[in-house]
N, C-alpha and C. Protein backbone atom coordinates (compact mmCIF):
# COMPACT_ATOMS: atom_id res chain seq x y z
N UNK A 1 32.39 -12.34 2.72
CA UNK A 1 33.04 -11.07 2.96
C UNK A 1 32.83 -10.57 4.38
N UNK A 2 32.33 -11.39 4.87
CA UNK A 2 32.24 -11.13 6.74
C UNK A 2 33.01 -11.25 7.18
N UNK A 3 33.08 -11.06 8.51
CA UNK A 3 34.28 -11.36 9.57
C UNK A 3 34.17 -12.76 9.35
N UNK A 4 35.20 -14.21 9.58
CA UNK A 4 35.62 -14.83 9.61
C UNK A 4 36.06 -15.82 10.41
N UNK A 5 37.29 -14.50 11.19
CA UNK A 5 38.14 -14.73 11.52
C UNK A 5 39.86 -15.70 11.24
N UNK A 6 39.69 -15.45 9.48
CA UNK A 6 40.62 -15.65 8.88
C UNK A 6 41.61 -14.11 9.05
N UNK A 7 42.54 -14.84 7.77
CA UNK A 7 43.22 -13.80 7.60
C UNK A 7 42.48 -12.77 6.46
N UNK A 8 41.83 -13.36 5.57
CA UNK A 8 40.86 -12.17 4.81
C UNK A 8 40.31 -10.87 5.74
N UNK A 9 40.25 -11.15 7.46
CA UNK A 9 39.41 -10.05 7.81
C UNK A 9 40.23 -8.48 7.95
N UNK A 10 41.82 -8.93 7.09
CA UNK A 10 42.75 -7.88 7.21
C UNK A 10 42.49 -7.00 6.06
N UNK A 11 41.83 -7.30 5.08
CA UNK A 11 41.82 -6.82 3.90
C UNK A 11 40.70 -6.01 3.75
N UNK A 12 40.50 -4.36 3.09
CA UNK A 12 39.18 -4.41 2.80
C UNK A 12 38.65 -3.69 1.55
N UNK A 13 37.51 -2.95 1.73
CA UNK A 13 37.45 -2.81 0.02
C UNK A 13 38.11 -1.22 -0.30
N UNK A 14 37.78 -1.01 -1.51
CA UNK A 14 38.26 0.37 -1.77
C UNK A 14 38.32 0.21 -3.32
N UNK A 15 37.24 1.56 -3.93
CA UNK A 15 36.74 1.71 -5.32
C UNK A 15 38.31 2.08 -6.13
N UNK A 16 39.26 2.08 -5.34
CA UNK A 16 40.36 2.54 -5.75
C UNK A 16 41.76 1.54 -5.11
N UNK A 17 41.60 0.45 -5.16
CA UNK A 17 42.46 -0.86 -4.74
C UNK A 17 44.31 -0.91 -4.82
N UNK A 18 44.47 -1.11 -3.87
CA UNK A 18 46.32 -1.56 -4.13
C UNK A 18 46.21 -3.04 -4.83
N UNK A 19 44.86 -4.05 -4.62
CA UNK A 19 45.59 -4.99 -4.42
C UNK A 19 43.96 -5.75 -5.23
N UNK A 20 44.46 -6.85 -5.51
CA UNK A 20 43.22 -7.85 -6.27
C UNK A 20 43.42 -9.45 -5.67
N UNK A 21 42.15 -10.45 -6.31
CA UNK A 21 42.05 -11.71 -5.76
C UNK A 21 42.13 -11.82 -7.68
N UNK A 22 43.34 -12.93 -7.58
CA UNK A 22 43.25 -14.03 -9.16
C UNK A 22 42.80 -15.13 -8.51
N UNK A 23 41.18 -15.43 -9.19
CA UNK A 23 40.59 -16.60 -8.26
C UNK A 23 40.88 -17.58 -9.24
N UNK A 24 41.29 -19.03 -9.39
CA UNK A 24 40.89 -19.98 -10.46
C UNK A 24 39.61 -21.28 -9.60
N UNK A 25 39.77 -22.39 -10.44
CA UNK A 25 38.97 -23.38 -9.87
C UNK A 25 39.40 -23.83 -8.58
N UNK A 26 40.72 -23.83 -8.19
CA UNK A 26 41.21 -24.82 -7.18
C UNK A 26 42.01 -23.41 -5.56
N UNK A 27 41.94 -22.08 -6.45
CA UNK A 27 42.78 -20.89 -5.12
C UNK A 27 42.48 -19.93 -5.63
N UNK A 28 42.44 -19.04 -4.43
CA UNK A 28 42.31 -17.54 -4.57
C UNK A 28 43.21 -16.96 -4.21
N UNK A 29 44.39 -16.00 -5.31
CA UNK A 29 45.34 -15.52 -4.70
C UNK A 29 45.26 -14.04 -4.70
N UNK A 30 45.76 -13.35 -3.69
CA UNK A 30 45.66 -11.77 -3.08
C UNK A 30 47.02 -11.49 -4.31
N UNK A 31 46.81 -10.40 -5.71
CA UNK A 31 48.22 -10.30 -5.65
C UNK A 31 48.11 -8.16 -5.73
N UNK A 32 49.25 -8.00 -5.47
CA UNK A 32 49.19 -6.42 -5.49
C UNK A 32 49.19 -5.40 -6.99
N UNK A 33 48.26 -4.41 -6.82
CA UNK A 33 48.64 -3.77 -8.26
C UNK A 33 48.89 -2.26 -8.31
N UNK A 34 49.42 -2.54 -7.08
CA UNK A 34 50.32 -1.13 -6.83
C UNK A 34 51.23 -1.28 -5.94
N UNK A 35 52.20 -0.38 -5.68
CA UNK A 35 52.82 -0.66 -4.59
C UNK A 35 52.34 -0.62 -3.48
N UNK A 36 52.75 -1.17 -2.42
CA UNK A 36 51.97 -1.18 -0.73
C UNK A 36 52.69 -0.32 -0.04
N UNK A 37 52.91 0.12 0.64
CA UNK A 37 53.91 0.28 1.77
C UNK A 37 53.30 -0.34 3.07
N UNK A 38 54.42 -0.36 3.80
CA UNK A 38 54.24 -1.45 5.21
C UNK A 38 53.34 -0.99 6.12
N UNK A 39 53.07 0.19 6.00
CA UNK A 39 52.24 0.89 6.71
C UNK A 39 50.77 1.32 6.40
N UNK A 40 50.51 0.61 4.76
CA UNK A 40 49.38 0.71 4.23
C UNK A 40 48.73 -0.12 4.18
N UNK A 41 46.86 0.00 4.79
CA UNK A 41 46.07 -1.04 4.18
C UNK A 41 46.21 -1.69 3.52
N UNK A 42 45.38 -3.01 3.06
CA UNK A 42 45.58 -3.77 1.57
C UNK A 42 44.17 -3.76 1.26
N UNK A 43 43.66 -3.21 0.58
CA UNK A 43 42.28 -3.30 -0.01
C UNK A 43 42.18 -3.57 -1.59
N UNK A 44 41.53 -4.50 -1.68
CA UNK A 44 40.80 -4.91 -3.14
C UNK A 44 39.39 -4.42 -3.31
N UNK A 45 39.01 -4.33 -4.57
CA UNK A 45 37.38 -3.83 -5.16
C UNK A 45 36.55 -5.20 -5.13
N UNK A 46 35.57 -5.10 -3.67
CA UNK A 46 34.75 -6.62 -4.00
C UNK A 46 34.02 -6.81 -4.97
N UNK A 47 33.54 -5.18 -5.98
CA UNK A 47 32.81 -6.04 -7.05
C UNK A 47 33.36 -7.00 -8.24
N UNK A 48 35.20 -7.25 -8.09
CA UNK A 48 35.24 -8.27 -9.11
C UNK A 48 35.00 -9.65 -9.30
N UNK A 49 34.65 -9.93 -7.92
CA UNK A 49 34.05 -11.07 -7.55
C UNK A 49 32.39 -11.13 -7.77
N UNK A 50 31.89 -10.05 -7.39
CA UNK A 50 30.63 -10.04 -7.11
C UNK A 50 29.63 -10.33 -8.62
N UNK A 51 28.73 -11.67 -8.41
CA UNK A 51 27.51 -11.82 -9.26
C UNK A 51 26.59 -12.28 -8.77
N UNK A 52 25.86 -11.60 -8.39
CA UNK A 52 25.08 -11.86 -7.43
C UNK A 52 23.38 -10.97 -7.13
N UNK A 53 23.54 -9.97 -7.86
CA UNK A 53 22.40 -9.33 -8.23
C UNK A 53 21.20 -8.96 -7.17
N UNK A 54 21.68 -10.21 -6.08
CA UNK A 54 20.61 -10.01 -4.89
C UNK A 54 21.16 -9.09 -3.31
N UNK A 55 22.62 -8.44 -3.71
CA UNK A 55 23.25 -7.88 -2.85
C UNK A 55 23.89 -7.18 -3.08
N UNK A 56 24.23 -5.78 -1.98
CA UNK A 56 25.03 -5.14 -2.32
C UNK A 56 25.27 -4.34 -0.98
N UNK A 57 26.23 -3.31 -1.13
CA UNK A 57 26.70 -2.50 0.29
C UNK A 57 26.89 -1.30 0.01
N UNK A 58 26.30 -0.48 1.16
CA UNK A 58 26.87 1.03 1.34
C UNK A 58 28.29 1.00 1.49
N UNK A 59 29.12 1.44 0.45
CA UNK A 59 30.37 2.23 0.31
C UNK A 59 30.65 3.64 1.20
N UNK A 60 31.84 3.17 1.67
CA UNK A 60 32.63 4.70 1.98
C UNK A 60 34.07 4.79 1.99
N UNK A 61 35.06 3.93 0.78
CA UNK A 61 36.06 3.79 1.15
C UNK A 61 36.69 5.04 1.39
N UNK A 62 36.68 6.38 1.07
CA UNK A 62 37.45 7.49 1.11
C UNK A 62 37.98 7.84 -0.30
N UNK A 63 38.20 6.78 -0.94
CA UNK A 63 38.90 7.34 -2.48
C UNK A 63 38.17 7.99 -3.36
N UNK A 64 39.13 8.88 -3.97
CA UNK A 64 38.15 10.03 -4.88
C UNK A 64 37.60 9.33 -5.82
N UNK A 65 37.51 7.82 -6.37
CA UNK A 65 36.41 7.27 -7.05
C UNK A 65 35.39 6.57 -6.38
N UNK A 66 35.04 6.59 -5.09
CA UNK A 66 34.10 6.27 -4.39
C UNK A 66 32.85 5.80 -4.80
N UNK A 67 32.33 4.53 -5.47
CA UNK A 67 31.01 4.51 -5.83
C UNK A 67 30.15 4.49 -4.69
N UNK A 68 30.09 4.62 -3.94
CA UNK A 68 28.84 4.65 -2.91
C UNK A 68 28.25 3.26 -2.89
N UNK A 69 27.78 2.63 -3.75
CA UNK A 69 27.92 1.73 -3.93
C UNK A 69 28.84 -0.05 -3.84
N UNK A 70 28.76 -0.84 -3.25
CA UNK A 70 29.47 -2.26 -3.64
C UNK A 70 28.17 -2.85 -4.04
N UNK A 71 28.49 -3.19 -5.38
CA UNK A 71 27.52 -4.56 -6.06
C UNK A 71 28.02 -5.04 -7.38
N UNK A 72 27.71 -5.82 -8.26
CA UNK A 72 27.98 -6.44 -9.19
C UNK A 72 28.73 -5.94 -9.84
N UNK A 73 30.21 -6.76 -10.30
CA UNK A 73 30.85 -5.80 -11.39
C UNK A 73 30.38 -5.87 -13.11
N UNK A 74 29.22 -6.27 -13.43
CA UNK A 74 28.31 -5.74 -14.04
C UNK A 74 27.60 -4.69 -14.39
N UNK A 75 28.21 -3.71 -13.09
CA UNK A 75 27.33 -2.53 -13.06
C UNK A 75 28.35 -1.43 -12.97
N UNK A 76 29.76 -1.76 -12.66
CA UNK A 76 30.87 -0.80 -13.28
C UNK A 76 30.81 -0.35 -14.44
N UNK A 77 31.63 0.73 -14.22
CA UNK A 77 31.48 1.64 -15.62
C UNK A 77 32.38 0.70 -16.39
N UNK A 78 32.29 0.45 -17.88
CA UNK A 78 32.95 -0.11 -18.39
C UNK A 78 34.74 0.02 -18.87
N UNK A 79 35.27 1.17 -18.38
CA UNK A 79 36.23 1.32 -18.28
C UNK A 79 37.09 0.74 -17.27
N UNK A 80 36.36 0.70 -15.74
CA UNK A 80 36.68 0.10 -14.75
C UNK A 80 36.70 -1.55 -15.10
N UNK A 81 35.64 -2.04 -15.55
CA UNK A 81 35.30 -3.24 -16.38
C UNK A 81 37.09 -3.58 -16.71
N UNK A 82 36.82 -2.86 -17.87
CA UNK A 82 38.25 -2.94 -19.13
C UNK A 82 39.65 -2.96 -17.99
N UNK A 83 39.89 -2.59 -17.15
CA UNK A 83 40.77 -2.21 -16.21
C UNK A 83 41.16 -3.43 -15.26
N UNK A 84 39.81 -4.10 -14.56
CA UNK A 84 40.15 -5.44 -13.99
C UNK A 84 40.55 -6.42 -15.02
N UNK A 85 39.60 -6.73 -15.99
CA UNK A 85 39.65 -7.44 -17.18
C UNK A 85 40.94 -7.82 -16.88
N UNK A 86 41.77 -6.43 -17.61
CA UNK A 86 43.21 -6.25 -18.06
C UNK A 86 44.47 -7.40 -17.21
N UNK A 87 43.65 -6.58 -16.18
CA UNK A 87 44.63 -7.04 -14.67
C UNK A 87 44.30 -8.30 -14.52
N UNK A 88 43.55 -9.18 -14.84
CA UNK A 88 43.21 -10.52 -14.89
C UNK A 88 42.76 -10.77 -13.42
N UNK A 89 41.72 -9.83 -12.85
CA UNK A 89 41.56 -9.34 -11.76
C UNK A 89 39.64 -10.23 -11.54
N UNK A 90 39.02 -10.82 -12.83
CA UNK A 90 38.25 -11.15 -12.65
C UNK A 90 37.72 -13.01 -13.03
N UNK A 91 37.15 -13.26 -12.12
CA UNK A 91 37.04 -14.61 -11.92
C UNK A 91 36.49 -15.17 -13.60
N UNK A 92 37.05 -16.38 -13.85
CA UNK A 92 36.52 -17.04 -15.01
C UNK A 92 34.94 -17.44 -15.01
N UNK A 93 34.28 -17.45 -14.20
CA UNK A 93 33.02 -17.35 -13.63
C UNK A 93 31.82 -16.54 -14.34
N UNK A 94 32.80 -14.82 -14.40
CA UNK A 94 32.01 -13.75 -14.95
C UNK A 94 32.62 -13.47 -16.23
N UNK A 95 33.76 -13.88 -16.40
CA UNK A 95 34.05 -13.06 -18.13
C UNK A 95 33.66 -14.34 -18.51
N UNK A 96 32.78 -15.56 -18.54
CA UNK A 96 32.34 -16.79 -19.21
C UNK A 96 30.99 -15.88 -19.60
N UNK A 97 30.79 -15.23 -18.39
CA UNK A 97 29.19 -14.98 -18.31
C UNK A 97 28.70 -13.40 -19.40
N UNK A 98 29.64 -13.04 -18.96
CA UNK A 98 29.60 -11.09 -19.45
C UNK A 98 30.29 -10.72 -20.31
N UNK A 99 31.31 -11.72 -20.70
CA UNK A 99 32.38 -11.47 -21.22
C UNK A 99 33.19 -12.63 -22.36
N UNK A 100 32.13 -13.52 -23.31
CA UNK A 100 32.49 -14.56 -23.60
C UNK A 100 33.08 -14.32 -24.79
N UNK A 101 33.53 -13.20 -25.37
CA UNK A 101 34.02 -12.59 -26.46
C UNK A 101 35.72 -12.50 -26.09
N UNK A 102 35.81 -12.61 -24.91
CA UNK A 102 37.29 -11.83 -24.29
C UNK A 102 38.10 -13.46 -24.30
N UNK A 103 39.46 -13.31 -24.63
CA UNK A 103 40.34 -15.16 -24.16
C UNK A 103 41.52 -13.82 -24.11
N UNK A 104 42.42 -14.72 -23.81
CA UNK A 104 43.89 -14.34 -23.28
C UNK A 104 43.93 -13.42 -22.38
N UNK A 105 43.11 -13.20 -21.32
CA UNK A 105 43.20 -12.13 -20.35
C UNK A 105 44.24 -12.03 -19.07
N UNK A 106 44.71 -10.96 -19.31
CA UNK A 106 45.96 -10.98 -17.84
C UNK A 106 46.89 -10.10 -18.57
N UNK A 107 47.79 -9.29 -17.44
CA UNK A 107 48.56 -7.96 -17.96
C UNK A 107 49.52 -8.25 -19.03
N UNK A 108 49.90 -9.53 -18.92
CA UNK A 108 51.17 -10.10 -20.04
C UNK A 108 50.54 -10.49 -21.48
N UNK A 109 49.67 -10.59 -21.31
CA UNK A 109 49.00 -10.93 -22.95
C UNK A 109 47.94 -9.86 -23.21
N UNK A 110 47.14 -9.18 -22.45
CA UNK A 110 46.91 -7.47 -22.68
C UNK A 110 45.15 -8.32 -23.09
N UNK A 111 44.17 -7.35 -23.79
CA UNK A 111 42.53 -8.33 -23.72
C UNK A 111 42.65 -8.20 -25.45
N UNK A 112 42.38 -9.92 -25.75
CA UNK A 112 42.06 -10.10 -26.97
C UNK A 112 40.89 -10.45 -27.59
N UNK A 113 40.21 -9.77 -28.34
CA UNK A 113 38.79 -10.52 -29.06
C UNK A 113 39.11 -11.34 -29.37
N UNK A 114 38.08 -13.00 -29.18
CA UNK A 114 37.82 -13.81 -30.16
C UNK A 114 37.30 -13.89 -31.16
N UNK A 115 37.89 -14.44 -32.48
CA UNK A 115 37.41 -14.61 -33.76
C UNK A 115 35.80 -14.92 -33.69
């Protein structure tokens, strides 16, 4: 999440996101979950990536849900949780780990318990 000098260093965070990473095994894709306009940032929430327990960052994106906080999305409120979930916004990585109850995740099939 450092500078780079890719194109990631255009993107940044915000407890209140236009935009998400659908990571699988083989790509990570940027997709939007709001509208953008051309003139707007693109920021995603790094804790849906984040498991990592040994790090974290002083927050200040400006949005009125501001956690002060960046660290594990483990440690989101569980509504926020329920919200990426939804959006299929979180890596197979952590709903294996936190979340091994959850299958069919992503906005078109909505979150289903397993039997």
């Amino acid at each position: 999440m450092g500078p780079s000098g890719e194109v990631d260093d255009f993107f940044n965070h915000s407890c209140d996101p236009n935009a998400g990473l659908k990571i699988t095994a083989t790509k990570a894709v940027l997709v939007a979950i709001k509208d953008i306009s051309p003139e707007q940032e693109i920021t995603w929430d790094y804790s849906t990536t984040m498991d990592e327990d040994d790090w974290e960052m002083n927050g200040n994106c400006g949005s009125n849900n501001c956690r002060g906080k960046i660290k594990d999305l483990k440690y989101l409120p569980p509504e926020i949780q329920q919200k990426y979930l939804t959006l299929d916004l979180v890596p197979e990585y952590i709903v294996r780990k936190y979340f091994p109850h959850l299958r069919n995740l992503g906005p078109n099939s909505n979150v289903h318990q397993s039997n």
